[in-house]
Protein backbone atom coordinates (compact mmCIF):
# COMPACT_ATOMS: atom_id res chain seq x y z
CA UNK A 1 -0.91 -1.23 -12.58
CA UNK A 2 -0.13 -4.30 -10.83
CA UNK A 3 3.19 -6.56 -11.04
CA UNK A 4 3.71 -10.15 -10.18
CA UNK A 5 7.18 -10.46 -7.68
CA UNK A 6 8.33 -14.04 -7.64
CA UNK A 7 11.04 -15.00 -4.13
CA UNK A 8 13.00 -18.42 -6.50
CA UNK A 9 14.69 -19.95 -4.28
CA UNK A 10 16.47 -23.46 -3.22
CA UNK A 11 13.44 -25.03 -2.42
CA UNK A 12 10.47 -23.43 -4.09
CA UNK A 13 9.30 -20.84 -6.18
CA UNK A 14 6.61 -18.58 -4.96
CA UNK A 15 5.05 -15.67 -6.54
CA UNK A 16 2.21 -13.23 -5.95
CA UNK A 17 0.42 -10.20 -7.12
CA UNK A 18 1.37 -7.26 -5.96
CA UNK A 19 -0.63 -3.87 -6.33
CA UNK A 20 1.02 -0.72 -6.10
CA UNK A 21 0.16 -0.09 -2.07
CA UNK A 22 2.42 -3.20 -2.30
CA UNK A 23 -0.52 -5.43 -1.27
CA UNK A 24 -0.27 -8.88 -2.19
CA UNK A 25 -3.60 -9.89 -4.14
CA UNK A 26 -3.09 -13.47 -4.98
CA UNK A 27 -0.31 -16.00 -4.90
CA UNK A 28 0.90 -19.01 -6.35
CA UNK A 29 3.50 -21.80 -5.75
CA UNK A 30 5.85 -24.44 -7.42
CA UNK A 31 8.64 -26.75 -6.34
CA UNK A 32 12.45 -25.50 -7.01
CA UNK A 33 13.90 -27.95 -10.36
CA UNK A 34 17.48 -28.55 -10.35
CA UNK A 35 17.58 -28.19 -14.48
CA UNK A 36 17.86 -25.06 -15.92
CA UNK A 37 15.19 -25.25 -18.58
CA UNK A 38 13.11 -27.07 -16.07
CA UNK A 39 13.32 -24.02 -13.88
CA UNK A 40 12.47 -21.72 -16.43
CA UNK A 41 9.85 -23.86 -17.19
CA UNK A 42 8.48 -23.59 -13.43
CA UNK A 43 8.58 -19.77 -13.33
CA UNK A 44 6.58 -19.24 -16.62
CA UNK A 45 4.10 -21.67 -15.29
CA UNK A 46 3.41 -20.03 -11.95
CA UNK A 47 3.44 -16.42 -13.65
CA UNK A 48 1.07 -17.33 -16.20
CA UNK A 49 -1.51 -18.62 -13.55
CA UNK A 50 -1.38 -15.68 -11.99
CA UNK A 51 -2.09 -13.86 -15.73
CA UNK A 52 -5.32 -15.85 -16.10
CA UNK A 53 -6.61 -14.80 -13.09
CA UNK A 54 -5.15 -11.16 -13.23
CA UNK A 55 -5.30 -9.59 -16.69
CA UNK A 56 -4.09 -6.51 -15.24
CA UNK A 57 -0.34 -7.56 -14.30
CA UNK A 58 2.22 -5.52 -16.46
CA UNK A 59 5.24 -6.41 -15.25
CA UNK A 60 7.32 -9.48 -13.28
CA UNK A 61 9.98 -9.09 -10.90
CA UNK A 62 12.15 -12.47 -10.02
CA UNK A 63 13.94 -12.09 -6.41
CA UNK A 64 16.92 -14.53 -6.33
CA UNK A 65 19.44 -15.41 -3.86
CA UNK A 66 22.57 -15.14 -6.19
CA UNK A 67 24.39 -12.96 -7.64
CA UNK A 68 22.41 -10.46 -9.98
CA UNK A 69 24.54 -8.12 -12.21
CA UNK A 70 23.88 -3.94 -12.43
CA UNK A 71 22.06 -4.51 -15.03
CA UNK A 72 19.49 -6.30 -13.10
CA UNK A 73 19.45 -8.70 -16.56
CA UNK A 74 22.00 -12.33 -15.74
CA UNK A 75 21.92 -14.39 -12.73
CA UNK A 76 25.71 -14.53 -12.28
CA UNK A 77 25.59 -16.68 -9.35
CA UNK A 78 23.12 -18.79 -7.57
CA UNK A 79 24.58 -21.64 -4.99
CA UNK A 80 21.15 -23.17 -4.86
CA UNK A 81 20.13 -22.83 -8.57
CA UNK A 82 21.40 -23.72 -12.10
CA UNK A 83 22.02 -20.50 -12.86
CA UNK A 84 25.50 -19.64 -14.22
CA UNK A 85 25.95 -16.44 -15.88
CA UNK A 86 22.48 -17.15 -17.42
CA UNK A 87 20.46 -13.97 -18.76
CA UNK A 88 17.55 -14.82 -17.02
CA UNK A 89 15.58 -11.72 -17.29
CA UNK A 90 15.54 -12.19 -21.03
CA UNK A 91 14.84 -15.57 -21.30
CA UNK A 92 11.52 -15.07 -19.01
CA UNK A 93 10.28 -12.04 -20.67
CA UNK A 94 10.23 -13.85 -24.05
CA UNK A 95 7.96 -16.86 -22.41
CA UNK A 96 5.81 -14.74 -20.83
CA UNK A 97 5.28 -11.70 -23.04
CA UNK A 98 5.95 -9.11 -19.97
CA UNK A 99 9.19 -6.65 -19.02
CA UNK A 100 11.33 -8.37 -16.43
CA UNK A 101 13.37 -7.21 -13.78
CA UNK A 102 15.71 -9.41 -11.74
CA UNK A 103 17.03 -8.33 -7.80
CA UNK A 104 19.03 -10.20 -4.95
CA UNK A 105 15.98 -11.81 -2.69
CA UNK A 106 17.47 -9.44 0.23
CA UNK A 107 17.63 -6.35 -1.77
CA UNK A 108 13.99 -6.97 -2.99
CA UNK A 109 13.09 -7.36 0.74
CA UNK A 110 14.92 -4.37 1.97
CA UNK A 111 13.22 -2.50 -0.61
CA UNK A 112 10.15 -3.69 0.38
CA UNK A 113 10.57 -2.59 3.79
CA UNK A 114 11.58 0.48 2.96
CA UNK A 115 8.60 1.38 0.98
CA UNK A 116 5.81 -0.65 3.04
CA UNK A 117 7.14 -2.16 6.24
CA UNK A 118 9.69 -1.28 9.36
CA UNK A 119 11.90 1.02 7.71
CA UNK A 120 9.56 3.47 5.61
CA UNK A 121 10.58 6.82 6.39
CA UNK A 122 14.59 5.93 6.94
CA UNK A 123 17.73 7.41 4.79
CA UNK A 124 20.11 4.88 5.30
CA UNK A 125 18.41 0.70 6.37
CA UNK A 126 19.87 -2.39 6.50
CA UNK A 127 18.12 -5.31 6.50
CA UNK A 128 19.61 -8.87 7.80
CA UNK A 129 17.63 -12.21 6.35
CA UNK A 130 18.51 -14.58 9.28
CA UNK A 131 17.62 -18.20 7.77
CA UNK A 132 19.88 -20.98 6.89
CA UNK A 133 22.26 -18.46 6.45
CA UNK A 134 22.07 -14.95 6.42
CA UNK A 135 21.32 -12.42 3.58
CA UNK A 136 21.50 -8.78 3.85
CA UNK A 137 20.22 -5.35 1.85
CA UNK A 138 21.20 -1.72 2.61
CA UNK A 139 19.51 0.70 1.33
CA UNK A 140 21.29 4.89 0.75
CA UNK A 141 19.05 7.44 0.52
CA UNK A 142 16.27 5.32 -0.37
CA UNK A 143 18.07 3.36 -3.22
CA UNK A 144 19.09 0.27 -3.28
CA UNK A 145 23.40 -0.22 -2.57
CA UNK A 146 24.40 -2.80 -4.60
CA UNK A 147 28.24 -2.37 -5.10
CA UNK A 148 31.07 -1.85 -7.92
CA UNK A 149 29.65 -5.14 -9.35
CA UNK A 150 26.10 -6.17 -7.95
CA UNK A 151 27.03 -8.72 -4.88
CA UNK A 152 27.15 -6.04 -2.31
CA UNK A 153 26.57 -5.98 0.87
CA UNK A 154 27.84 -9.98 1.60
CA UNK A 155 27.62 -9.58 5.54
CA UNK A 156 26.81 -13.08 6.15
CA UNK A 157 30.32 -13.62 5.35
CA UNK A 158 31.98 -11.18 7.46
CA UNK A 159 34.39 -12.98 9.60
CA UNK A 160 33.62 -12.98 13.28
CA UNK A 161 35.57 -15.86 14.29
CA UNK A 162 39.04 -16.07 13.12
CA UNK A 163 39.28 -19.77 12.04
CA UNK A 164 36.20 -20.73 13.50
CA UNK A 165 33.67 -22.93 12.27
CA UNK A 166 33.84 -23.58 7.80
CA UNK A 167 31.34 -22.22 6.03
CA UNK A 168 30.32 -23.47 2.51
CA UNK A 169 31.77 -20.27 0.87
CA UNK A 170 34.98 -21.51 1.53
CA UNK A 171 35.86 -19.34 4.51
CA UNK A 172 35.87 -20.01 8.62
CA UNK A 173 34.23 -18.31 11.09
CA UNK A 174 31.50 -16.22 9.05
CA UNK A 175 28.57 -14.61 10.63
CA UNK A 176 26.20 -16.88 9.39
CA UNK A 177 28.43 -20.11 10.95
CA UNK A 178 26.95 -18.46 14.46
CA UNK A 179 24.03 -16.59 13.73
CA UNK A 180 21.34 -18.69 11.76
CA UNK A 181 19.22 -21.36 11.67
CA UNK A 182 22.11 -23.67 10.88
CA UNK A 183 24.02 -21.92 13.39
CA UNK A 184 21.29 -22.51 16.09
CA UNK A 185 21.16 -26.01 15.95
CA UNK A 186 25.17 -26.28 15.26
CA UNK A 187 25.78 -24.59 18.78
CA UNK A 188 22.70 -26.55 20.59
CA UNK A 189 24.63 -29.65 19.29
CA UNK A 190 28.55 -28.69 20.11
CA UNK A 191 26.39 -27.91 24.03
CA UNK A 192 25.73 -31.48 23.93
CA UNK A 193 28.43 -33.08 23.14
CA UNK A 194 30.48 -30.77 25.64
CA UNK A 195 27.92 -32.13 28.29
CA UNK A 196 27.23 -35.62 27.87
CA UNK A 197 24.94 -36.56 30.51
CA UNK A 198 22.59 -34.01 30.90
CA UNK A 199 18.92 -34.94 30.80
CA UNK A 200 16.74 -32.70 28.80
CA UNK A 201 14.30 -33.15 25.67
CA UNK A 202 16.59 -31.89 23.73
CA UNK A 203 19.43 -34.48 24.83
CA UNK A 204 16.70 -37.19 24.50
CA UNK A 205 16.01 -36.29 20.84
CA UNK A 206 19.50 -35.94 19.68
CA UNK A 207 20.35 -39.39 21.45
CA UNK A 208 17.77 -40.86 19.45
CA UNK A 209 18.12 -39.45 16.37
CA UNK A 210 21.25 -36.31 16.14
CA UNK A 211 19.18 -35.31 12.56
CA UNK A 212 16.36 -34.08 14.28
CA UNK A 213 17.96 -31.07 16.03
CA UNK A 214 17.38 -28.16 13.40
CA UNK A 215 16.91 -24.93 14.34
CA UNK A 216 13.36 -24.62 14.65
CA UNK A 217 13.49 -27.63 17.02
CA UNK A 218 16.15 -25.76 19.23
CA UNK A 219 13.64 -22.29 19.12
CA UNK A 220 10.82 -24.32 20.21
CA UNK A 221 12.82 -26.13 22.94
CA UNK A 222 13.81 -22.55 23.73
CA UNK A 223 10.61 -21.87 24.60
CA UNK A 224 9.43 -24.96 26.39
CA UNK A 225 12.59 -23.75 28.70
CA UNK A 226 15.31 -26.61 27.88
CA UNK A 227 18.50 -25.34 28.90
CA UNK A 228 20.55 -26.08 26.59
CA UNK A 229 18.46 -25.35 23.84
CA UNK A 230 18.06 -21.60 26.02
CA UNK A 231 22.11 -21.62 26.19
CA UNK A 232 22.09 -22.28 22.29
CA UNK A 233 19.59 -19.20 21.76
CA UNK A 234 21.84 -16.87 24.17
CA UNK A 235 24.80 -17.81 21.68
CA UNK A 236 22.95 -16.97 19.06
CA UNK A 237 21.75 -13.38 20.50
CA UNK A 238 25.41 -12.41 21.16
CA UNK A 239 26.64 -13.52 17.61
CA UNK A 240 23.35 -11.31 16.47
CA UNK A 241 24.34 -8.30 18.64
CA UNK A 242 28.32 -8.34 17.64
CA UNK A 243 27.48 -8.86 13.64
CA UNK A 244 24.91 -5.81 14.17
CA UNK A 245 27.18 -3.89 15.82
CA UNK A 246 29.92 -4.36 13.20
CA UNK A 247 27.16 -3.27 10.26
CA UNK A 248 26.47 -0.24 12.07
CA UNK A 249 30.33 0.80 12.56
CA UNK A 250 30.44 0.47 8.59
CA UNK A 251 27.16 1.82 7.75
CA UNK A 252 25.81 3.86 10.64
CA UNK A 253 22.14 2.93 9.53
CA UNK A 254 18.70 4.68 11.09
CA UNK A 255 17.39 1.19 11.10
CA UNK A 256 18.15 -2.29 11.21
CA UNK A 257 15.42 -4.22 10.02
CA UNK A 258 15.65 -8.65 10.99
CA UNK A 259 13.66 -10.59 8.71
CA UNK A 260 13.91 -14.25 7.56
CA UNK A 261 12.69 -17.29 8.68
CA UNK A 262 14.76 -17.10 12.41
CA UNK A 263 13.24 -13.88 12.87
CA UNK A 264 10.16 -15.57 13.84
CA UNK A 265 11.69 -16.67 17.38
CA UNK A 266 12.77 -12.93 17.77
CA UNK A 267 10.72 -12.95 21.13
CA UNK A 268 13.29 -15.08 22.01
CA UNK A 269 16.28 -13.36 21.93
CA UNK A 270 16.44 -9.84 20.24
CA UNK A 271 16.25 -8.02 23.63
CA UNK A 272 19.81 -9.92 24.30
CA UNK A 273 20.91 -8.63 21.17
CA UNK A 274 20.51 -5.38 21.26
CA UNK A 275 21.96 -5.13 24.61
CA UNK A 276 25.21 -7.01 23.11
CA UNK A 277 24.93 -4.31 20.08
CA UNK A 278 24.72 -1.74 22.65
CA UNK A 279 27.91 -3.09 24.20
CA UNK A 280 30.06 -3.94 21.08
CA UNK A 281 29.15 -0.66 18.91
CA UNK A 282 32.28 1.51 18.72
CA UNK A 283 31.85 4.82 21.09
CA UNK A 284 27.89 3.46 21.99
CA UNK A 285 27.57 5.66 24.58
CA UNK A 286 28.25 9.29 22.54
CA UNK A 287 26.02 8.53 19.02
CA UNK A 288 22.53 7.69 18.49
CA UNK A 289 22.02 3.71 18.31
CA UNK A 290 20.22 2.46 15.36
CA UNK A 291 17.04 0.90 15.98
CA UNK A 292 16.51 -2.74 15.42
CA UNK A 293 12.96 -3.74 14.43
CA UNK A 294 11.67 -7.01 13.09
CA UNK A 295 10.28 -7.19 9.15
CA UNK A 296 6.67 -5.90 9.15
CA UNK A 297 6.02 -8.10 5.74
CA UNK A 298 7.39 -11.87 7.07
CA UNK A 299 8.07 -13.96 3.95
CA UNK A 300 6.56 -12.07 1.50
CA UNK A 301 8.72 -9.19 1.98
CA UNK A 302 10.63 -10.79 -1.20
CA UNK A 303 7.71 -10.49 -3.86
CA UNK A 304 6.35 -7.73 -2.85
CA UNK A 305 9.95 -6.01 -3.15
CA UNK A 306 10.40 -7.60 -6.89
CA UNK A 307 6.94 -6.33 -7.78
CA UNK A 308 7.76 -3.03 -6.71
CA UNK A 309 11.35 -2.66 -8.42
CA UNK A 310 9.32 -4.40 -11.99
CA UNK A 311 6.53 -2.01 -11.67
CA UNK A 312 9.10 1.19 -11.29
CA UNK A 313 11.22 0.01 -14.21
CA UNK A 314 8.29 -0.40 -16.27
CA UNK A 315 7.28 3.23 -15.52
CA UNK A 316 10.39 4.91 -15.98
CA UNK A 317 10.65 3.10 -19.51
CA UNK A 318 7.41 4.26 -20.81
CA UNK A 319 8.39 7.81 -19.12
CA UNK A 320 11.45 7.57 -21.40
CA UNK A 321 9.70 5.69 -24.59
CA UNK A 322 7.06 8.76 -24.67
CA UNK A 323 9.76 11.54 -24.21
C-alpha cells in the first residue's frame, strides 16, 4: 500500500508518494493560498495528481506547522495558515475520497527519522527543525510525544535569554531568536552595526542594500571566510550547543537528530556545537552524551513521515473494522 504525505506550509504545499520502505515515488507541488477554501482547494488538487498517476495510494497524511489536536483530526493553530480550529482532516477526506491523518510537520519528520533516517534503532530521539525558526519532535519508546493537549514539545520557545531579543510568539529571548535562519542573519547584522567600518562583502552588501543579509547569505559568506559572517555562525553554534544541552537535561535522548533548512550549513558549525553541548550539559563528564547527527531524509523528511503515520492508521482501522 502506498500513502501520499503532504509538508503545507507558509509558502508552499508539497506532497509525494510514499511507499512503505518510506521511499518517495513521485511528487508534486503548489503555492501556499492565504484563504481557507482556497487552501483546501490547493491540497485536493496536488493529491489528486498524484491519484492519476498512482492508483495505488490509500491513504493521505497532511504535515502542518500548527497546532494539531490528539485526535490528529482539527488544525487548532497555524501562524502561517488560515487555519483556526478548522477540522481539516475531515474536510480533505470528503474531497478526495481517502482516510486522512493530520501531524505537526516536526513530529511527521521525527517520525520519519525514526523509522528511515538518523535515528532508526533509538528509544528516546529528538529532532530540532532549524529554519526560520525552530520546530522540534521527540519521540518515547518509538511513539510519537505529543503532550496533555497536542502542542508538545515547543522548544523553539524555551527561553535562553532573559529579555533578550522579541520573538513573534510574544515572548523575549527564545531559542529560535538565536538559533535560526532569522537568527543568523539577525546576529551577522547587530556585528555590523557594533562595527561600523569594517570592510568585508558582507559589510558591502548590507551598506547597499540591509534586505539582502538573510541567513543563507550569512552561511555562504561563512564559507567564503568573511569574518563577520564566521563570528555570526560561531553565535549561532553556541546558541545550538546551550538549547541542545537544555533538551537533553529534560529528555536525556539517545539521539538528537538537526534537520531543517539551516541544517544544510551544518559543516559549518555543528562541531562547535557539540563541544558547547558538551560543556553546558548538566554533570557531562559522568553520563553518556547523546549523539547529534544531521537528518538523513533533508526536506522530505516531512511527507515521508505523514505518509507513514496515514498508512499505519489506515491499517490499524481495517485491523479493527475486520475484528
Amino acid at each position: 500500500m502506498h500513502a501520499i504525505g503532504l509538508d503545507v506550509g507558509g509558502t508552499s504545499v508539497r506532497a509525494g508518494v510514499v511507499d512503505e520502505r518510506g521511499s518517495l515515488l513521485d511528487t508534486a507541488r503548489a503555492g501556499t493560498p492565504s484563504d481557507e477554501d482556497a487552501l483546501e482547494d490547493a491540497i485536493s488538487a496536488v493529491i489528486d495528481e498524484l491519484r492519476n498517476r498512482h492508483d495505488e495510494v490509500a491513504a493521505v497524511g497532511l504535515s502542518v506547522a500548527g497546532f494539531v489536536a490528539n485526535d490528529r483530526r482539527t488544525v487548532m493553530f497555524a501562524p502561517h495558515l488560515a487555519w483556526r480550529a478548522a477540522p481539516v482532516a475531515e474536510r480533505i477526506a470528503k474531497r478526495v475520497g481517502l482516510p486522512v491523518t493530520l501531524e505537526h510537520d516536526a513530529n511527521a519528520a521525527a517520525l520519519a527519522e525514526h523509522r528511515f533516517g538518523a535515528a532508526r534503532g533509538t528509544r528516546v530521539a529528538a529532532l530540532i527543525a532549524i529554519g526560520t525558526g525552530i520546530g522540534a519532535g521527540l519521540l518515547l519508546d518509538g511513539e510519537i510525544y505529543r503532550g496533555a493537549h497536542g502542542v508538545a514539545p515547543e522548544l523553539g520557545h524555551l527561553t535562553v535569554v532573559p529579555g533578550g531579543r522579541a520573538c513573534p510568539c510574544g515572548k523575549y529571548g527564545c531559542w529560535e531568536r538565536y538559533c535560526s535562519g532569522t537568527a543568523l542573519a539577525a546576529t551577522a547584522v547587530e556585528l555590523l552595526a557594533r562595527h561600523p567600518g569594517v570592510s568585508t562583502v558582507l559589510a558591502r552588501e548590507f551598506s547597499r542594500d540591509p534586505g539582502a543579509i538573510t541567513g543563507r547569505r550569512v552561511a555562504g559568506a561563512a564559507r567564503d571566510g568573511d569574518p563577520i559572517a564566521q563570528r555570526a555562525v560561531a553565535e549561532l553554534a553556541k546558541w545550538l550547543g546551550e538549547g541542545l544541552a537544555l533538551v537533553a537535561d529534560v529528555f536525556d535522548p539517545e539521539i538528537m537528530v538537526i534537520a531543517g533548512g539551516v541544517s544544510e550549513s551544518a559543516t559549518l558549525f555543528l562541531d562547535e556545537a557539540r563541544e558547547h553541548y558538551a560543556g553546558a550539559l548538566t554533570g557531562a563528564r559522568h553520563r553518556p552524551l547523546a549523539r547529534i547527527r544531521t537528518a538523513h531524509l533533508g526536506d522530505d523528511a516531512a511527507i515521508v513521515g505523514a505518509a507513514a503515520l496515514a498508512a499505519s492508521a489506515r491499517e490499524s482501522g481495517g485491523a479493527r473494522r475486520k475484528v
